[in-house]
C-alpha atoms as a PDB file:
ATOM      1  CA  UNK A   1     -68.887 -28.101 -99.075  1.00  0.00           C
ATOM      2  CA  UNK A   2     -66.657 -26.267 -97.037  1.00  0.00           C
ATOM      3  CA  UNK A   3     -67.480 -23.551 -94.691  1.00  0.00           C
ATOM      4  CA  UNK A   4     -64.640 -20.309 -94.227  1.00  0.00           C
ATOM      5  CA  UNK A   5     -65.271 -20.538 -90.560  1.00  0.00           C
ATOM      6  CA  UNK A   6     -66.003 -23.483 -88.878  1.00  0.00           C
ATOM      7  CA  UNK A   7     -69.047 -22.992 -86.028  1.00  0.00           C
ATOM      8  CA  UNK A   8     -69.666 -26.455 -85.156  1.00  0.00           C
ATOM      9  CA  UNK A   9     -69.941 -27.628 -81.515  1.00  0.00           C
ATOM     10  CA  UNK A  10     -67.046 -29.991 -82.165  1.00  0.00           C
ATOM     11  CA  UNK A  11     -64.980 -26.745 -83.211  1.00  0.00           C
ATOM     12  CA  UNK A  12     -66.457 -24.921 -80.247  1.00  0.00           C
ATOM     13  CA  UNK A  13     -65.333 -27.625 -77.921  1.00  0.00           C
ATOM     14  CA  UNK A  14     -62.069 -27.595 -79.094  1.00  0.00           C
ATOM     15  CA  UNK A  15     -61.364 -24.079 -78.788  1.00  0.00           C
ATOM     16  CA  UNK A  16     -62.975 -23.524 -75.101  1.00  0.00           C
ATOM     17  CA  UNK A  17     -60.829 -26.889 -74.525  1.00  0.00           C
ATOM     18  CA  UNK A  18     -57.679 -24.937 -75.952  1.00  0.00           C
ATOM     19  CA  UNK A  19     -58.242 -22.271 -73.675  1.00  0.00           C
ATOM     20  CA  UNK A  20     -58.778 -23.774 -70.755  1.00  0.00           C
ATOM     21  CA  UNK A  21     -56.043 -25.809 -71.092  1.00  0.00           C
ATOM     22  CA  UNK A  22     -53.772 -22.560 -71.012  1.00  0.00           C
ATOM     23  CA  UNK A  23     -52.428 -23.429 -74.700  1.00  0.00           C
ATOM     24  CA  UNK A  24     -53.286 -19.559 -75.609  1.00  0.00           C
ATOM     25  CA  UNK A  25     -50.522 -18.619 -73.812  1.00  0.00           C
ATOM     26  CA  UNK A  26     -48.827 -15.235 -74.807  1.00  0.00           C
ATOM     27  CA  UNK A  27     -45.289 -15.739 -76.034  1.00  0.00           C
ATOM     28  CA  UNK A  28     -42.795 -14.494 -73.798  1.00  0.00           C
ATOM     29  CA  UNK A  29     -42.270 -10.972 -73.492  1.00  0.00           C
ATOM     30  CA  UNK A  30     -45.326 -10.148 -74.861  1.00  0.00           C
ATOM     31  CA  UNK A  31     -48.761  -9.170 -72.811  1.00  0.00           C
ATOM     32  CA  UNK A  32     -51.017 -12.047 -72.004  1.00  0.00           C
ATOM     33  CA  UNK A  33     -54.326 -11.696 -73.510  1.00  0.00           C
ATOM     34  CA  UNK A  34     -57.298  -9.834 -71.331  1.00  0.00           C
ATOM     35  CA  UNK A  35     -60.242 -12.536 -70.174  1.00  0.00           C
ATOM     36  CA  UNK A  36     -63.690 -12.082 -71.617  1.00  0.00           C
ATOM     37  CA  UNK A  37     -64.349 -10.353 -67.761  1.00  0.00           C
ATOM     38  CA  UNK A  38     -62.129  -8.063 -67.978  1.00  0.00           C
ATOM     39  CA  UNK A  39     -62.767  -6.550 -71.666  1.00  0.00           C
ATOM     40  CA  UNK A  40     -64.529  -2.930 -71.894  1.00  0.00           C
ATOM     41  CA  UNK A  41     -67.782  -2.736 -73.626  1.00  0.00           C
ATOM     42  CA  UNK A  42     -68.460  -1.227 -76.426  1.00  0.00           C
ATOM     43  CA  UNK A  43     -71.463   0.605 -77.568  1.00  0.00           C
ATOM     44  CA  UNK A  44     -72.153   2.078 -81.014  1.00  0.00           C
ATOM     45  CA  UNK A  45     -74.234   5.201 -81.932  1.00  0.00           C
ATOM     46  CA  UNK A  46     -77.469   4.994 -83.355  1.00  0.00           C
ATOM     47  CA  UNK A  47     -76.027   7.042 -86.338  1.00  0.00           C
ATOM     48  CA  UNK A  48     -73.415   4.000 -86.752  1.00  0.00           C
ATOM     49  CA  UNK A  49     -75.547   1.350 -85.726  1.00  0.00           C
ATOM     50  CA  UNK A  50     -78.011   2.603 -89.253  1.00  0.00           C
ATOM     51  CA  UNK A  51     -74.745   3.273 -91.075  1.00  0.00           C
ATOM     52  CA  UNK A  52     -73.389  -0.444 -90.646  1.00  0.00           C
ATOM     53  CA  UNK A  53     -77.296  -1.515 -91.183  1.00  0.00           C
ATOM     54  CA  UNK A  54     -77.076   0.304 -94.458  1.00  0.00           C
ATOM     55  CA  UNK A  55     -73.380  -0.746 -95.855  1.00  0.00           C
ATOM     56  CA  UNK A  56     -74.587  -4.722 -95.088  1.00  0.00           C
ATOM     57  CA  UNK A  57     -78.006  -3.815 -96.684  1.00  0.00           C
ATOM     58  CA  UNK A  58     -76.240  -2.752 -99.737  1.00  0.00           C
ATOM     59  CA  UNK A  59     -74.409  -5.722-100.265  1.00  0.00           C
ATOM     60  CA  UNK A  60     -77.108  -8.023-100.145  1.00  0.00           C
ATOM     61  CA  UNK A  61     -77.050 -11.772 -98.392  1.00  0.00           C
ATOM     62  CA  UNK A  62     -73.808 -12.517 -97.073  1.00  0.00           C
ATOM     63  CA  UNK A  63     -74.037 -15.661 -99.337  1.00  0.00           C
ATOM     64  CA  UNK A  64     -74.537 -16.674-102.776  1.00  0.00           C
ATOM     65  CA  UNK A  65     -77.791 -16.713-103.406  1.00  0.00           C
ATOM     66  CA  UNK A  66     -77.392 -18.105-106.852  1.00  0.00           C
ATOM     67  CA  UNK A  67     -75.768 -21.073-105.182  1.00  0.00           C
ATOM     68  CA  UNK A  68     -78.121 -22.137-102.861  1.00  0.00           C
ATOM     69  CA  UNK A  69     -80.967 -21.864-105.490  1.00  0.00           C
ATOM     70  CA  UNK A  70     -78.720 -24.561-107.776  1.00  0.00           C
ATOM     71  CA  UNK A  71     -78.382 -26.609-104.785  1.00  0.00           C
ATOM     72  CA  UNK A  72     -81.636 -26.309-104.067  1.00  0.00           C
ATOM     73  CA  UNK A  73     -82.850 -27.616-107.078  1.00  0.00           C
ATOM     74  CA  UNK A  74     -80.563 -30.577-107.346  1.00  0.00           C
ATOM     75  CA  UNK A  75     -81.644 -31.681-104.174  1.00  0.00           C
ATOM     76  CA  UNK A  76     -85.560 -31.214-105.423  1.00  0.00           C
ATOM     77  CA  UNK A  77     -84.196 -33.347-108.319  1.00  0.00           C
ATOM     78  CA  UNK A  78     -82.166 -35.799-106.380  1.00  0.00           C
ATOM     79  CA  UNK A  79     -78.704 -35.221-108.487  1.00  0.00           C
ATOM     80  CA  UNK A  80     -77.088 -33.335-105.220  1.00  0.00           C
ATOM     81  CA  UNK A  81     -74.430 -35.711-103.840  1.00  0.00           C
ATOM     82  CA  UNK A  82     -75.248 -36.914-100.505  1.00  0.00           C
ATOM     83  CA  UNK A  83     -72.061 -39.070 -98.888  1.00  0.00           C
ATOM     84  CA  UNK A  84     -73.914 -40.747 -95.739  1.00  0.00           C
ATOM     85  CA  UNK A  85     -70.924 -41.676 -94.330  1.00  0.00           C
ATOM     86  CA  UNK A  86     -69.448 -38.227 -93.926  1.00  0.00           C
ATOM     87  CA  UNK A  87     -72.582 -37.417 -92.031  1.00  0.00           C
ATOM     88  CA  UNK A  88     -72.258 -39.751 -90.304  1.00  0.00           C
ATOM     89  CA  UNK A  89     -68.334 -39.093 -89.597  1.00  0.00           C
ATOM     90  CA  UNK A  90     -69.078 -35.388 -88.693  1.00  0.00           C
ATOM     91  CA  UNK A  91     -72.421 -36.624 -86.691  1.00  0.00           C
ATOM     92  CA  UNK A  92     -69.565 -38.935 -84.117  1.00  0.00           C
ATOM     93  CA  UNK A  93     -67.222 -36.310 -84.198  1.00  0.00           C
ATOM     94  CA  UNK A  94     -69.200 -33.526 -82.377  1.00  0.00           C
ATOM     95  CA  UNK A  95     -70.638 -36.271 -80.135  1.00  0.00           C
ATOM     96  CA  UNK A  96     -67.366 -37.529 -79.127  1.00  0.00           C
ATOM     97  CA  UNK A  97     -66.086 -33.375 -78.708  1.00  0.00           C
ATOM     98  CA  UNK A  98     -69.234 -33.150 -76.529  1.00  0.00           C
ATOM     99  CA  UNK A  99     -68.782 -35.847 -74.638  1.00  0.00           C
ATOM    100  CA  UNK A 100     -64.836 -35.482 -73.717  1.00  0.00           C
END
């Protein structure tokens, strides 16, 4: 399984890496971007805040809920596909990111 955005540590590594390496550069000509110091805050309404609470509300989980419950019950089952080695690939990965 595949996630849309990848939040590991070994991803997080990598991009705070990336940055502090200065390989976010701006192309020339164009303004650099602002560091996380320097960015305004921004605060939202109360009135938006319940809006935004209400649109997410709306649309339920922001997963599939009918997926997890399969995969739920082929893991109760033992017929979900388990490929140790993968672990165990993604397991030395984000130890070697965290230890570089």
């Amino acid at each position: 399984m595949v996630d849309s955005i990848n939040t590991s540590n070994a991803a997080k590594l990598r991009l705070n890496a990336y940055q502090a390496d200065g390989a976010a550069k701006a192309p020339a000509g164009s303004r650099a971007p602002a560091s996380v110091g320097s960015v305004d805050s921004v605060t939202l309404s109360d009135a938006v805040s319940v809006h935004l609470a209400e649109g997410l509300a709306e649309k339920g989980p922001p997963f599939d809920l009918e997926r997890v419950s399969r995969i739920k019950q082929a893991v109760a089952e033992g017929r979900y596909p388990v490929d140790p080695g993968r672990i165990t690939d993604a397991i030395f990965q984000d130890y070697n990111a965290l230890m570089r």
